[in-house]
Protein backbone atom coordinates (compact mmCIF):
# COMPACT_ATOMS: atom_id res chain seq x y z
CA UNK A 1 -23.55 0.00 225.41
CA UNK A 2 -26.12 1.23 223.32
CA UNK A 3 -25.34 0.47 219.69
CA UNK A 4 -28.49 2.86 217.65
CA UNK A 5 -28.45 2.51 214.16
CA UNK A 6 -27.81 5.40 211.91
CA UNK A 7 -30.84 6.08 210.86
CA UNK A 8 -33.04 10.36 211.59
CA UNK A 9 -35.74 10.28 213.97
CA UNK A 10 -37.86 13.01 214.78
CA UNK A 11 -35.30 13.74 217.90
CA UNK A 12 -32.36 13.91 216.14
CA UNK A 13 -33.32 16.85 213.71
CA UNK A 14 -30.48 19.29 214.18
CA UNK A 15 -29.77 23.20 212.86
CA UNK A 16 -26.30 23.39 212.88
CA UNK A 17 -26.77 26.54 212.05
CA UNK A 18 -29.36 27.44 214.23
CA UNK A 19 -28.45 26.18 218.22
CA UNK A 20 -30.24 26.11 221.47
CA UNK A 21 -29.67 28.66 224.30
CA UNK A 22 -27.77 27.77 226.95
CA UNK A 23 -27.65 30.91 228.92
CA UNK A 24 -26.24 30.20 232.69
CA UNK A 25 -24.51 27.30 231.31
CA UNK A 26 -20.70 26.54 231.53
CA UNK A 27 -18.12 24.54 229.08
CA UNK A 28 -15.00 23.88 229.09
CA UNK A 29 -13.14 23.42 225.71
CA UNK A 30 -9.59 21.89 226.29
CA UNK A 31 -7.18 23.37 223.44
CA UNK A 32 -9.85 25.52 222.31
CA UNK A 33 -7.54 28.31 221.35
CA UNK A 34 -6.85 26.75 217.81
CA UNK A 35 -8.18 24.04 215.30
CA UNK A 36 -10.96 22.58 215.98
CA UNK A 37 -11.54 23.20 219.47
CA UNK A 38 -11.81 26.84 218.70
CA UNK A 39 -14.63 26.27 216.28
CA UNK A 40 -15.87 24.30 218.93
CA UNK A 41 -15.50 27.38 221.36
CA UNK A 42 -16.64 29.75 218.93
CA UNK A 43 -20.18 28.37 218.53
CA UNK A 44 -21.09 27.39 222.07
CA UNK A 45 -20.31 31.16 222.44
CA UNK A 46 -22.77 31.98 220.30
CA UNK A 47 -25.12 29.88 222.76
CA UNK A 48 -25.13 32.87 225.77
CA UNK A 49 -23.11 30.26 227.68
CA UNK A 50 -19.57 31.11 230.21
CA UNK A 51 -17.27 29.16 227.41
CA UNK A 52 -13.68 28.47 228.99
CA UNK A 53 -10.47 27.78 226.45
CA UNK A 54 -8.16 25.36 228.63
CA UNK A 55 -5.08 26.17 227.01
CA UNK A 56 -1.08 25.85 227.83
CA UNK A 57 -0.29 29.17 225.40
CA UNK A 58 -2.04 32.65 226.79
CA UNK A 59 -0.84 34.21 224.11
CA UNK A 60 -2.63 32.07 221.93
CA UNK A 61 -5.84 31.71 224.14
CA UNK A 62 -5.70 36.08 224.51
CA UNK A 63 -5.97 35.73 221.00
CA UNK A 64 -8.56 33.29 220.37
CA UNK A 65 -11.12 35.12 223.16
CA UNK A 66 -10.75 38.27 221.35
CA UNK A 67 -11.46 36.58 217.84
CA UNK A 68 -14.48 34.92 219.50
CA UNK A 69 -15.93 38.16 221.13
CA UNK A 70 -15.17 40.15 217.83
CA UNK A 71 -17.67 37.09 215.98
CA UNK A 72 -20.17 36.93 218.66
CA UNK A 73 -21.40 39.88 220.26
CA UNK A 74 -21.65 39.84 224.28
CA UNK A 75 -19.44 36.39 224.13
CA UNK A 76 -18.45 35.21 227.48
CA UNK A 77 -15.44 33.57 227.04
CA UNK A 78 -12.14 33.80 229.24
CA UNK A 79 -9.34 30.91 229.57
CA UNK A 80 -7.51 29.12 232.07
CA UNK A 81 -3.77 27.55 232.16
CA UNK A 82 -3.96 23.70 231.30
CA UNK A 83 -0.96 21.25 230.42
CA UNK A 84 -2.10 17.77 229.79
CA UNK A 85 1.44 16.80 229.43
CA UNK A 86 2.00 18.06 233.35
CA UNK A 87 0.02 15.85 235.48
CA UNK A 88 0.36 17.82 238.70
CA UNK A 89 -0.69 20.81 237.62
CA UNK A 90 -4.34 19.25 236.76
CA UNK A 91 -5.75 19.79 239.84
CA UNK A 92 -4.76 24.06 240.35
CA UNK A 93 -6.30 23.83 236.24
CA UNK A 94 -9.92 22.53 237.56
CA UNK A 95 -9.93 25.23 240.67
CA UNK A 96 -9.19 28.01 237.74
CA UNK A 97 -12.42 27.43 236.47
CA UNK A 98 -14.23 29.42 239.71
CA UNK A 99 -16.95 27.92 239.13
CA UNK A 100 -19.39 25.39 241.79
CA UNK A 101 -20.68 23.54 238.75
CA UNK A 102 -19.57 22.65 235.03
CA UNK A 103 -22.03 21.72 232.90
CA UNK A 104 -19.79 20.20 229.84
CA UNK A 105 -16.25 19.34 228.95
CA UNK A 106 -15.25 18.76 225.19
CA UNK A 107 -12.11 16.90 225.62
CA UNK A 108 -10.81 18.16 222.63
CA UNK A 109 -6.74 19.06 222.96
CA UNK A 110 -4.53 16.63 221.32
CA UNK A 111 -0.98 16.66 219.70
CA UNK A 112 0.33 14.56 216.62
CA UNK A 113 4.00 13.97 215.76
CA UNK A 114 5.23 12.79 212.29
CA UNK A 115 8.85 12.74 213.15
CA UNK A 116 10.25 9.38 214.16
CA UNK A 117 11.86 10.23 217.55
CA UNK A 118 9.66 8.82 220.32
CA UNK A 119 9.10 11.88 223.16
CA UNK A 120 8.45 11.95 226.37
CA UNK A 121 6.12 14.46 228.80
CA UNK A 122 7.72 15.51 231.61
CA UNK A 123 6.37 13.11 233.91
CA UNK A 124 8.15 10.50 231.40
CA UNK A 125 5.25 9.29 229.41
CA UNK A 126 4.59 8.61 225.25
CA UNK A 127 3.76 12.33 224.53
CA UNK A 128 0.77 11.50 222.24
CA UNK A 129 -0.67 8.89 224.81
CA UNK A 130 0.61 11.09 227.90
CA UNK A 131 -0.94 14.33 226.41
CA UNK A 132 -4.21 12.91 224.31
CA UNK A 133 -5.51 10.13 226.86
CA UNK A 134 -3.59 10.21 230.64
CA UNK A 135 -4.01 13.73 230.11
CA UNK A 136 -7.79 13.80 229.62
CA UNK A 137 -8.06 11.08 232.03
CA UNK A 138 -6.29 12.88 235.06
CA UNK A 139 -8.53 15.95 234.17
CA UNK A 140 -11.33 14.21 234.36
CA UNK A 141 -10.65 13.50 237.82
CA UNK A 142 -10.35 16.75 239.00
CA UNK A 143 -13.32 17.67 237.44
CA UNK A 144 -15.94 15.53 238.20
CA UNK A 145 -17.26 16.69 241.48
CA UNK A 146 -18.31 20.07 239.57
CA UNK A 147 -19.32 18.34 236.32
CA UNK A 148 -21.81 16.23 238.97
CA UNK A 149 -22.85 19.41 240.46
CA UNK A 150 -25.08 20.59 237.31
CA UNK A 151 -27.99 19.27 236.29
CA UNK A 152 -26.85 16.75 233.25
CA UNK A 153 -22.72 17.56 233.23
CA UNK A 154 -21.57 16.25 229.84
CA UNK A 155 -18.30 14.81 229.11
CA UNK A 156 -17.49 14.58 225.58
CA UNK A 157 -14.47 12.92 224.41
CA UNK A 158 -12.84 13.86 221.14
CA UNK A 159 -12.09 10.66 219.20
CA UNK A 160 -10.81 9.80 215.34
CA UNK A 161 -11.69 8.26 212.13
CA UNK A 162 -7.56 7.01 213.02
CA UNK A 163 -8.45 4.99 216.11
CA UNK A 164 -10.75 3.02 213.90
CA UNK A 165 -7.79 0.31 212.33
CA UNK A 166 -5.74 0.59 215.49
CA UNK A 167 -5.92 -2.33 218.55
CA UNK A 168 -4.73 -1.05 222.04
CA UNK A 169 -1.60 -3.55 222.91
CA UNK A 170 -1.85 -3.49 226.76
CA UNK A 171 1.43 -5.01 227.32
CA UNK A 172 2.91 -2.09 225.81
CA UNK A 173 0.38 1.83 225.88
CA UNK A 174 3.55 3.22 225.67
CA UNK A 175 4.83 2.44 222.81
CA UNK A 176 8.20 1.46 224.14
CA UNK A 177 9.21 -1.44 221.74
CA UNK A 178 7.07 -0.46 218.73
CA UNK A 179 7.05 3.34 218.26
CA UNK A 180 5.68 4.42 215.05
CA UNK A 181 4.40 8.00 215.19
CA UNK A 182 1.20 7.36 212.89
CA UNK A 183 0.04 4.11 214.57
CA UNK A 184 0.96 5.35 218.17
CA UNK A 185 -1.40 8.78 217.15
CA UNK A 186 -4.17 6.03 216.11
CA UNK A 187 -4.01 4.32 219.73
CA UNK A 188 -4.23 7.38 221.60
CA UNK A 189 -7.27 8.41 220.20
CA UNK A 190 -8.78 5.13 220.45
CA UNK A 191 -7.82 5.19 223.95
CA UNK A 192 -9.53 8.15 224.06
CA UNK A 193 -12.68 6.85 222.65
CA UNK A 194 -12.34 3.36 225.26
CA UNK A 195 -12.60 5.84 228.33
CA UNK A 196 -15.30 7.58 226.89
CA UNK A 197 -17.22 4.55 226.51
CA UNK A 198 -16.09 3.32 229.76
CA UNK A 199 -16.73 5.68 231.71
CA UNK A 200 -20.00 6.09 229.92
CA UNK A 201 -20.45 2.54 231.77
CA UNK A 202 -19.40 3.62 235.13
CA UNK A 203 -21.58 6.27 235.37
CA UNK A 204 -24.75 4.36 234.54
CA UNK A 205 -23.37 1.66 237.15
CA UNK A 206 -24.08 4.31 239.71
CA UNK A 207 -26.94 6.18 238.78
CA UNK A 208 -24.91 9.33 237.96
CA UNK A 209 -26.70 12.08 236.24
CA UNK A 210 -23.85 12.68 234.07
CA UNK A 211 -23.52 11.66 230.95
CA UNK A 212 -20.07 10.27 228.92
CA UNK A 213 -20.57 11.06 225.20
CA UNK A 214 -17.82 9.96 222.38
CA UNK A 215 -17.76 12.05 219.01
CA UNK A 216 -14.70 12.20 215.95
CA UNK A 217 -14.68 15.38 213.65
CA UNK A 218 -14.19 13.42 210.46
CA UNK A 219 -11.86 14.90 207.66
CA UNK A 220 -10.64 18.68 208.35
CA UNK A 221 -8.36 20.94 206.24
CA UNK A 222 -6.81 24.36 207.04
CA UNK A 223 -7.78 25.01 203.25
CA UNK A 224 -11.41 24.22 203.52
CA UNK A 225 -11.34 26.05 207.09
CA UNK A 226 -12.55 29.93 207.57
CA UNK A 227 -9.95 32.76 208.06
CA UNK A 228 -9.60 33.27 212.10
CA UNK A 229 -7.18 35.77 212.01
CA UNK A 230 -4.33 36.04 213.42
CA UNK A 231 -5.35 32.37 214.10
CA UNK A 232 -5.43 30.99 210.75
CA UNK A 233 -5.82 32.95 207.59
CA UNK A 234 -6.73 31.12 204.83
CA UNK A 235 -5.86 32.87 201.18
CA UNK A 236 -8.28 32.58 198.23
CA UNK A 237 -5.50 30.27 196.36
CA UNK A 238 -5.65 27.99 199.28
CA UNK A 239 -9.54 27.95 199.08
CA UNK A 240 -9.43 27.22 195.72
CA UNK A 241 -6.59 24.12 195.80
CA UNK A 242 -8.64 22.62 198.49
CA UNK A 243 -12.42 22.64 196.75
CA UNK A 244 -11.74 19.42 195.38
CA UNK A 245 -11.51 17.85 198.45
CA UNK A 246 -14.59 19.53 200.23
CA UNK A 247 -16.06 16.16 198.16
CA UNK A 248 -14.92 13.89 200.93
CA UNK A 249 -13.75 16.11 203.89
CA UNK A 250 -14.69 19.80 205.28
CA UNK A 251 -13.14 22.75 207.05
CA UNK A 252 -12.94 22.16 210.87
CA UNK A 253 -15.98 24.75 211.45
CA UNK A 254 -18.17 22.13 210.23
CA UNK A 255 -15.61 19.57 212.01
CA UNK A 256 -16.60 20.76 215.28
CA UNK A 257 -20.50 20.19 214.75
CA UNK A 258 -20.21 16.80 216.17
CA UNK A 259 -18.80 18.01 219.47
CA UNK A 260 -21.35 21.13 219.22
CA UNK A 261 -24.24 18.71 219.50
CA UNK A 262 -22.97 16.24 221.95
CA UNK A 263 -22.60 19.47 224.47
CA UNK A 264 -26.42 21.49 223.77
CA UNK A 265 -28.68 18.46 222.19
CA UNK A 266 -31.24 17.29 225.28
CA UNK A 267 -31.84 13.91 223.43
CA UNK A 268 -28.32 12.68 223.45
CA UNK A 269 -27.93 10.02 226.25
CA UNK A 270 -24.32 8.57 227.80
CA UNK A 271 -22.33 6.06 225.74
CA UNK A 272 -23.15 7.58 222.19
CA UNK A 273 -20.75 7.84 218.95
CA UNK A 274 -21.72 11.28 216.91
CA UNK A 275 -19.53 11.19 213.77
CA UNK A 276 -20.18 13.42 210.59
CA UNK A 277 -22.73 12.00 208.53
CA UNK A 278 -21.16 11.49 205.00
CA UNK A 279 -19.00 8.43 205.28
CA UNK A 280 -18.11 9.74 209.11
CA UNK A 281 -15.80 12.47 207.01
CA UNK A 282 -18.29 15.31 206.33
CA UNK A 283 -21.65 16.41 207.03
CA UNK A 284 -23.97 17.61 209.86
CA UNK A 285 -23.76 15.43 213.11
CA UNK A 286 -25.05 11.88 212.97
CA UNK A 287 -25.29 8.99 215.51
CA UNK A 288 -23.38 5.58 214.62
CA UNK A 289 -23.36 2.57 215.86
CA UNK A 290 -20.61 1.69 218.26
CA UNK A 291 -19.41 -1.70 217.22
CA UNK A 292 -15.92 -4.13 217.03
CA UNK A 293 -13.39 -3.10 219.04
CA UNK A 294 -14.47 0.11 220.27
CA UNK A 295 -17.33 -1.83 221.89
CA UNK A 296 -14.88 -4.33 224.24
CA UNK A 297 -15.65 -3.74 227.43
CA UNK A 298 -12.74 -5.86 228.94
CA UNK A 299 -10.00 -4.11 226.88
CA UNK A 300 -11.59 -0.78 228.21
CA UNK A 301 -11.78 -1.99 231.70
CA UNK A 302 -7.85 -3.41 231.57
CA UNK A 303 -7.17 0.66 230.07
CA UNK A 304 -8.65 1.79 233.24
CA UNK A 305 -7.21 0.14 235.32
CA UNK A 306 -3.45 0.82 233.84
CA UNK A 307 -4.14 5.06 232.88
CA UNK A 308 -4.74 4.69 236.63
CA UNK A 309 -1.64 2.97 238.06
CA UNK A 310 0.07 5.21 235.45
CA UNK A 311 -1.91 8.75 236.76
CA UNK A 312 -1.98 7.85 239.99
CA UNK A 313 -5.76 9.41 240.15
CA UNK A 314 -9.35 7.72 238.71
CA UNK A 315 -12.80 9.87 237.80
CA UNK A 316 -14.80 9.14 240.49
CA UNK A 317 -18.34 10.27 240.38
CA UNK A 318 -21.14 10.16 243.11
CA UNK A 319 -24.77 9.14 242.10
């Protein structure tokens, strides 16, 4: 896996302010009705690509493609139904799209739970695991005979600064004996960031033209975040409590640069880590290293191998 150092070449110059066309194009953002998915949405609209909002709420979604066309003039944006936490429902998600080719997903919907209780999807797995990783994983499935169809389909998996001081126990993804809602939110996403890699591997193994591509947002705050109304409407005494920490974090417009880049930048290759550049918290996009345990191979291979026994599907992609 390729392990570049952090360091600016003339390739990696970036204006995220100032992004590439990608007229004819089409993305898929999952959960990018809210958070940082929408920010996500919101500038690859700007782009003159089809942007799609995967989203279980069409309330919510209705809400977030009319907030994106009022921003961006002549936006093409629209949504489709997807629950991660319903497995069987994956497939009728991927044949929403209409589409013969996709040229990115941004794996980007995820849940967090601070209350003790342990929960369960519906198809009776860890809801943080179930929704942020099997979920992701199934999808991925589904889609990969129109993300092979473009030219260079992308997938880019949404990862966190949280998976970073979390180990995978592979006797136990579920969580069954040791549930602890902050730790069992770290493995997910570091799950998350395993397939990417792996898969990252697979496709390479084959020749594929597509390319796996593993980013985190870094620190985000509702306070430091743009008003999106009815989305999120930030007041000016919220703005004003959260300056101080705009020192080591941002709002989760600049969150989603990371994810931004992986999707539009023509020099980004399969089985890179884009991060924020300030201490992987704030900043403009940045490529890091991917070392220690995010780099194991085997323990990525053995996660494979169990999200499918526990899926009952696998990504397959043709050269």
């Amino acid at each position: 896996m390729p392990s570049a150092a952090p360091t600016e070449s003339p390739t990696e110059r970036w204006d995220v302010h100032s992004l590439p066309r990608a007229d004819g194009k089409t993305f898929l953002v999952t959960g990018g009705n809210a958070g940082i998915g929408y920010f996500v949405a919101e500038q690859l609209a700007g782009t003159g690509a089809t942007v799609v909002l995967g989203s279980r709420a069409p309330d919510r979604a209705d809400a977030a493609v009319a907030s994106i066309r009022s921003r961006v003039p002549g936006a093409r944006v629209r949504h489709i139904r997807l629950d991660l936490a319903d497995l069987s429902s994956l497939e009728a998600s991927a044949e929403a799209l209409g589409s013969d080719r996709l040229d990115a997903v941004v794996h980007n919907a995820g849940v967090k739970f601070d209350q003790p209780t342990r929960r369960e999807t519906g198809d009776g797995h860890e809801a943080m695991f179930g929704i942020n990783h099997l979920g992701h994983f199934a999808l991925t499935r589904w889609l990969a005979p129109l993300l092979a169809a473009a030219p260079e389909g992308r997938v880019i998996t949404t990862g966190s600064f949280a998976a970073t001081s979390e180990r995978l126990d592979l006797d136990d993804l579920e969580s069954t004996r040791d549930y602890e809602p902050e730790r069992t939110y770290g493995r997910s996403k570091l799950a998350q960031m395993l397939f990417g890699f792996e898969l990252d591997r697979r496709l390479r193994a084959i020749g594929s033209t597509v390319r796996s591509v593993v980013t985190h947002p870094g620190g985000a705050l509702d306070s430091l975040t743009p008003s999106r109304p009815p989305l999120h409407v930030r007041t000016p005494a919220e703005r004003l409590r959260g300056l101080p920490a705009g020192i080591l974090v941002q709002g989760k417009d600049a969150a989603a640069w990371p994810a931004v880049r992986a999707v539009l930048d023509p020099a980004i290759t399969g089985g890179e880590l884009w991060t924020p550049r300030r201490f992987a918290l704030r900043g403009t996009p940045r490529r890091r290293p991917v070392r220690g345990h995010l780099a194991d191979a085997e323990v990525a291979a053995h996660l494979w191998s169990a999200s499918r026994d526990l899926t009952g599907v696998e990504p397959e992609f043709r050269p």
